[in-house]
Protein backbone atom coordinates (compact mmCIF):
# COMPACT_ATOMS: atom_id res chain seq x y z
CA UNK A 1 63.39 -1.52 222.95
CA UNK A 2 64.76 0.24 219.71
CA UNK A 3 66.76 -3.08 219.14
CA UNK A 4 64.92 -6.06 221.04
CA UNK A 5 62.91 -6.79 217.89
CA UNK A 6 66.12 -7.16 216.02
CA UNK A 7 67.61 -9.24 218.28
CA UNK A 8 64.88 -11.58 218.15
CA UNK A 9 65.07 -11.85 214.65
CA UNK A 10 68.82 -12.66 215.10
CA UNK A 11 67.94 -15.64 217.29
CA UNK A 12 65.98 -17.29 215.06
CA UNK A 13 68.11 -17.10 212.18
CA UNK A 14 70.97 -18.83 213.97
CA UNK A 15 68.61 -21.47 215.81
CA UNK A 16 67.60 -21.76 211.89
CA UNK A 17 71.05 -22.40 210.72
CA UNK A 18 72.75 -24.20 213.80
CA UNK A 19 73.59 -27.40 212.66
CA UNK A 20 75.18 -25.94 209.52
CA UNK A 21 79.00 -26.23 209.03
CA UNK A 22 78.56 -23.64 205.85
CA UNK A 23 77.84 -20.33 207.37
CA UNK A 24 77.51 -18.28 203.88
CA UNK A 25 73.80 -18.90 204.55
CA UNK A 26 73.61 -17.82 207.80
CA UNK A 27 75.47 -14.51 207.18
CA UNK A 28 73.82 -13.71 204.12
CA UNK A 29 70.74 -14.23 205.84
CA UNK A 30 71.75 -11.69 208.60
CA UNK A 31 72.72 -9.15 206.17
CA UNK A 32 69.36 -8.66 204.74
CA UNK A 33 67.66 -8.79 208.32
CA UNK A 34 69.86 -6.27 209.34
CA UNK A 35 69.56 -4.21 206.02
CA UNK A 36 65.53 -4.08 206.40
CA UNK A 37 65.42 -3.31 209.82
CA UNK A 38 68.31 -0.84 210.61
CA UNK A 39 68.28 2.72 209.71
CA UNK A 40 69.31 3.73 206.20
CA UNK A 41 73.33 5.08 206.71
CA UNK A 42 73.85 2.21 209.70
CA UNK A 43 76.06 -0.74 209.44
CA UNK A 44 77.80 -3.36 211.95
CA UNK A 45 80.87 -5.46 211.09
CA UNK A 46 80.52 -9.16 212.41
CA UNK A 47 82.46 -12.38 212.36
CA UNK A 48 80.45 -16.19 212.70
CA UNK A 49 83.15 -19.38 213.06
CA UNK A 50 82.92 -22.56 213.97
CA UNK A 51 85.53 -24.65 215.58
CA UNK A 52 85.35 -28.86 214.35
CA UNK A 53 87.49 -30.71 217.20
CA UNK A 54 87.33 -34.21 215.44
CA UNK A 55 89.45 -32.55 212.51
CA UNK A 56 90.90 -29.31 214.22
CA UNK A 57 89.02 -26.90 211.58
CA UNK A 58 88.11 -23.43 211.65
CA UNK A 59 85.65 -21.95 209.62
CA UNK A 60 84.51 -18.74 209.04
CA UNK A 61 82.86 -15.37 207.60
CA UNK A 62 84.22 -12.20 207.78
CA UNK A 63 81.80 -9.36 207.57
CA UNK A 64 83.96 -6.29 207.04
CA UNK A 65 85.32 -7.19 210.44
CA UNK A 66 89.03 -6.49 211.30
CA UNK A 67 91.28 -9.82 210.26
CA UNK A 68 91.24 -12.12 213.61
CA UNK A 69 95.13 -13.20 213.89
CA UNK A 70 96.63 -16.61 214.32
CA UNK A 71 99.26 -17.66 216.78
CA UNK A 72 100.59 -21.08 215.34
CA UNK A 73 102.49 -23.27 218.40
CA UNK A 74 104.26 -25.10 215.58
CA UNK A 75 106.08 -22.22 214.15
CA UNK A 76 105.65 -20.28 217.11
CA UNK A 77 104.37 -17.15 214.69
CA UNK A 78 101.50 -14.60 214.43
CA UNK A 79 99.72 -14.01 211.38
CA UNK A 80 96.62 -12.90 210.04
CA UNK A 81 94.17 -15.60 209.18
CA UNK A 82 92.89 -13.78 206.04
CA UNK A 83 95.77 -13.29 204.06
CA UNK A 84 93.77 -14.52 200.17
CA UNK A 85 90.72 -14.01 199.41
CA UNK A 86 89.48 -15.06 196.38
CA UNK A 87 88.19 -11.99 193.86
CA UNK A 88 84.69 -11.72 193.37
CA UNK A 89 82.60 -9.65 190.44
CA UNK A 90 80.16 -8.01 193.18
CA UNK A 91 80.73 -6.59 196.36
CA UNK A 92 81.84 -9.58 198.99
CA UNK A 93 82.27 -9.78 202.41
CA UNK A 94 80.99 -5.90 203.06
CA UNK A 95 79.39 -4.95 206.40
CA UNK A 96 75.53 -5.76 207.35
CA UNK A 97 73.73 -3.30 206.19
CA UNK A 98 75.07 -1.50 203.25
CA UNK A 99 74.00 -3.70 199.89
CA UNK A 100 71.49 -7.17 200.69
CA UNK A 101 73.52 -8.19 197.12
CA UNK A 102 76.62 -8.85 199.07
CA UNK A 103 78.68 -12.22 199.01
CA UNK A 104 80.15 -13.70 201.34
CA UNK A 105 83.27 -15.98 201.38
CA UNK A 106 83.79 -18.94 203.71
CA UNK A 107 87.40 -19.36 204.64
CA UNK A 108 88.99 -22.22 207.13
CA UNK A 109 92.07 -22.91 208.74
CA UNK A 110 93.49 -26.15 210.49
CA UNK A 111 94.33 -25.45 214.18
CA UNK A 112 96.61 -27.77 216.32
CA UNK A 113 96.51 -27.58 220.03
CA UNK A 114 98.26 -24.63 221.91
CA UNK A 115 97.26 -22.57 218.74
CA UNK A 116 95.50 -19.13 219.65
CA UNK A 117 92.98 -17.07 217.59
CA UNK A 118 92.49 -13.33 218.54
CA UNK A 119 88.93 -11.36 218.01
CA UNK A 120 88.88 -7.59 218.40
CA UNK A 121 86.66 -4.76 217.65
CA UNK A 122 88.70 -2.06 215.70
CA UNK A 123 88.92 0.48 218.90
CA UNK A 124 91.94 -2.05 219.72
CA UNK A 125 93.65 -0.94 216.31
CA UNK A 126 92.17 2.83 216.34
CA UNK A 127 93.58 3.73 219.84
CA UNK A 128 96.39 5.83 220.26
CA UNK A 129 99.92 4.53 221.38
CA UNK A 130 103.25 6.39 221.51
CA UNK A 131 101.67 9.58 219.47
CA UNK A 132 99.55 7.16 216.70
CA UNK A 133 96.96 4.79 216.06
CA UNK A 134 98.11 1.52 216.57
CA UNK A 135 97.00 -0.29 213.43
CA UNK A 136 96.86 -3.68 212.03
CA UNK A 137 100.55 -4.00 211.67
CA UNK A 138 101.20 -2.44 215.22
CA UNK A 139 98.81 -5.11 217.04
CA UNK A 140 101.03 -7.82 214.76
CA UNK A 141 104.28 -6.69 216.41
CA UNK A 142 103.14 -5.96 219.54
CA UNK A 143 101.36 -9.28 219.68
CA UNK A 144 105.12 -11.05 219.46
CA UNK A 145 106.53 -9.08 222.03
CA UNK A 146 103.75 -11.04 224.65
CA UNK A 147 104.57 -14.43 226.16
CA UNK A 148 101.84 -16.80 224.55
CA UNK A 149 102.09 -19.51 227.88
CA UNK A 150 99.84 -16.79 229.49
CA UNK A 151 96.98 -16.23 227.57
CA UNK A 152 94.63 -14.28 230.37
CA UNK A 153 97.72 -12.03 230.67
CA UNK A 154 97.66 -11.79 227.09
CA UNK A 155 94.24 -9.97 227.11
CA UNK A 156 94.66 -7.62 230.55
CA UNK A 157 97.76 -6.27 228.37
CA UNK A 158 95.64 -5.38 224.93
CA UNK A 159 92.76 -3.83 227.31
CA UNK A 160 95.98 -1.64 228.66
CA UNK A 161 96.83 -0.66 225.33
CA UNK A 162 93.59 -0.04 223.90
CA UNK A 163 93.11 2.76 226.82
CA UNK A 164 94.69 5.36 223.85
CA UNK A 165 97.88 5.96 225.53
CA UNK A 166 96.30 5.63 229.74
CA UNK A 167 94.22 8.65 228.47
CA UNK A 168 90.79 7.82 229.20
CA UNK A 169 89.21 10.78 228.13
CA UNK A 170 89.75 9.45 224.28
CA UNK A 171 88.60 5.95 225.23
CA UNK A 172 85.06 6.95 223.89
CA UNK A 173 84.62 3.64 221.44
CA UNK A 174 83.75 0.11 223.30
CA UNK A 175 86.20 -2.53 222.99
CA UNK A 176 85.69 -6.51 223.05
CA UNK A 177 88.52 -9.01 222.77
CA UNK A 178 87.90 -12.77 222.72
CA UNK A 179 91.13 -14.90 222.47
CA UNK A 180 90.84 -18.43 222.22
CA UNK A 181 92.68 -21.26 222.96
CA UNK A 182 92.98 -24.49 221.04
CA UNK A 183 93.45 -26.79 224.56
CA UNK A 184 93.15 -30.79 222.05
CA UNK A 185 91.32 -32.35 219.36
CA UNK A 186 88.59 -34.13 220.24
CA UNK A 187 86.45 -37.50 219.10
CA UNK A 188 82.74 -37.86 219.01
CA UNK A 189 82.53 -40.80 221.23
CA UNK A 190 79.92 -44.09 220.24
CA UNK A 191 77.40 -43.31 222.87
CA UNK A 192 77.53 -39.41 221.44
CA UNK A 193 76.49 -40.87 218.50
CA UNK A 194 73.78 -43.60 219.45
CA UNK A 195 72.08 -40.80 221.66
CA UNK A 196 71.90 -38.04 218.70
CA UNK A 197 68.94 -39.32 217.31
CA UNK A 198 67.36 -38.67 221.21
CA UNK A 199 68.97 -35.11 221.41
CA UNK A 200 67.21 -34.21 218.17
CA UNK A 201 63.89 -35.21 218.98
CA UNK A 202 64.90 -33.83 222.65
CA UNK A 203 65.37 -30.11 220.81
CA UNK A 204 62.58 -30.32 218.61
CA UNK A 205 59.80 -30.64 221.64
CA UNK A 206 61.92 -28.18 223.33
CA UNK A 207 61.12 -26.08 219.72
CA UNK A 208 57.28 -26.42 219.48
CA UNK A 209 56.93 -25.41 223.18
CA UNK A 210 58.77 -22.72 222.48
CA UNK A 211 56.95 -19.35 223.21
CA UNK A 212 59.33 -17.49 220.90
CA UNK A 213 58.21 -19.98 217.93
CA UNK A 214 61.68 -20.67 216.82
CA UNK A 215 62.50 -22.53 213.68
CA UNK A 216 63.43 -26.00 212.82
CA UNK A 217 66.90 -26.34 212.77
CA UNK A 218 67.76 -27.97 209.40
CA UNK A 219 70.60 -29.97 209.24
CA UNK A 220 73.50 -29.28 206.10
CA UNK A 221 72.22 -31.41 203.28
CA UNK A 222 76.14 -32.78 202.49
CA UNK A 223 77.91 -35.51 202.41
CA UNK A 224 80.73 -33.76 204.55
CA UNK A 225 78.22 -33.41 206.98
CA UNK A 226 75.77 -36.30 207.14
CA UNK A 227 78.98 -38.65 206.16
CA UNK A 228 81.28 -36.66 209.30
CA UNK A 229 78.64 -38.15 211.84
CA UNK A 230 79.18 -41.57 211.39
CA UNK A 231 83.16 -41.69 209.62
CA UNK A 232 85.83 -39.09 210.57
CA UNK A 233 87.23 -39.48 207.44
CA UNK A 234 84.48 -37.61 205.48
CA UNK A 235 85.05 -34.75 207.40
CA UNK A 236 89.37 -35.23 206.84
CA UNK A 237 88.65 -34.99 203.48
C-alpha cells in the first residue's frame, strides 16, 4: 500500500514514453516522480535500455546504478559498458530521488550476436569473498574465469558468490541479476510494417478503455525514428 500509488505513477510514465528510442525523457521524468513522492533521505538506483535488432543497438541511462558489463564474442573480452562519460556542469546521472535538477546522459553500444550484457544490484559487488568485498574489479576477473557458452550457468555461479562467502547470515541485502543474450539481428518484415498503422489504433482503444486512464503514447518526433520505420538506413546512420 505504502508504494502501490507510486507504482502506478511509474506505469504511466513508461506507457507515456514507450515508443521513444531517447530515454533522457523518460528517466528524467521518473526522477522527479520519485523525488515528490518518496521520503526526504530515500533514493533508488535504476537502469532503462533498449535493445534495436534491425541495427544491433543498445541504448541506455544509468541512474547511479552499478556499470552493467559487456562480454564482446568478437574479442572474446569483458568490459564495462560505461567507460566515458561526457562531463557535465550540474549533477548527471545521480540516483532518483536526491536533486529533480539532475541530467541524465544517454549512452549506446553496438552488440553483435553471441554478445552478453550483465545487470546486477550492488549486493553482487558488496558481498564478501575470500575475507573482502568483491568489488567492481573482482566481478571483472571473476567474470573471465566463467565459460560464456553457458550463460544459465553463468548466473547460478554469481548467485553462489553473492551468498558473502556461503555465509548466509550476512546475506541481508536482495540481489537481482539479469544477463542477456544477443541470440541475431533482426528485420522488421513488410507485413510488420503495413499492419503498424492497425496495432496503433489497436493500442489506443485498448488506452481509452483503460480503467487505469493511461496516457497516449507519443511517438519520438525524429527523423531517426519516423525515417527507421520505413528505411533501415536512417536508423544505420
Amino acid at each position: 500500500e505504502q508504494v502501490s500509488d507510486y507504482a502506478l505513477d511509474l506505469k504511466r510514465t513508461m506507457h507515456k514514453y514507450i515508443n521513444h528510442i531517447d530515454q533522457k525523457l523518460l528517466v528524467y521524468d521518473i526522477n522527479i516522480q520519485f523525488s515528490k513522492t518518496i521520503q526526504q533521505g530515500r533514493f533508488a538506483t535504476a537502469l532503462a535500455l533498449t535493445y534495436f535488432s534491425p541495427t544491433g543497438e543498445l541504448t541506455y541511462c544509468n541512474a547511479g546504478h552499478p556499470s552493467p558489463i559487456l562480454y564482446k564474442h568478437a574479442t572474446k573480452t569483458w568490459q564495462f559498458l560505461e567507460n566515458n562519460l561526457a562531463e557535465e556542469e550540474t549533477f548527471a546521472n545521480l540516483p532518483f530521488g536526491i536533486s529533480v535538477d539532475t541530467v541524465y546522459q544517454q549512452c549506446s553500444s553496438y552488440l553483435e550476436a553471441e554478445d552478453l550484457i550483465l545487470l546486477y544490484t550492488d549486493s553482487l559487488i558488496e558481498a564478501m569473498h575470500n575475507g573482502k568485498q568483491l568489488g567492481l574489479q573482482g566481478l571483472l576477473h571473476h567474470l573471465k574465469t566463467l565459460d560464456v557458452n553457458a550463460p544459465d550457468e553463468i548466473v547460478k555461479n554469481l548467485r553462489t558468490l553473492a551468498k558473502s562467502d556461503g555465509d548466509q547470515s550476512s546475506y541481508a541485502d536482495d540481489c537481482t541479476i539479469l544477463l542477456f543474450s544477443i541470440t541475431a539481428k533482426g528485420k522488421i518484415s513488410i507485413r510488420q510494417k503495413l499492419f503498424a498503422p492497425w496495432f496503433i489504433l489497436k493500442g489506443l482503444v485498448a488506452m481509452l478503455w483503460s480503467k487505469e486512464k493511461l496516457p497516449m503514447p507519443t511517438p519520438e518526433w525524429s527523423l531517426r525514428n519516423l525515417g527507421g520505420y520505413f528505411f533501415h538506413w536512417f536508423n544505420k546512420k
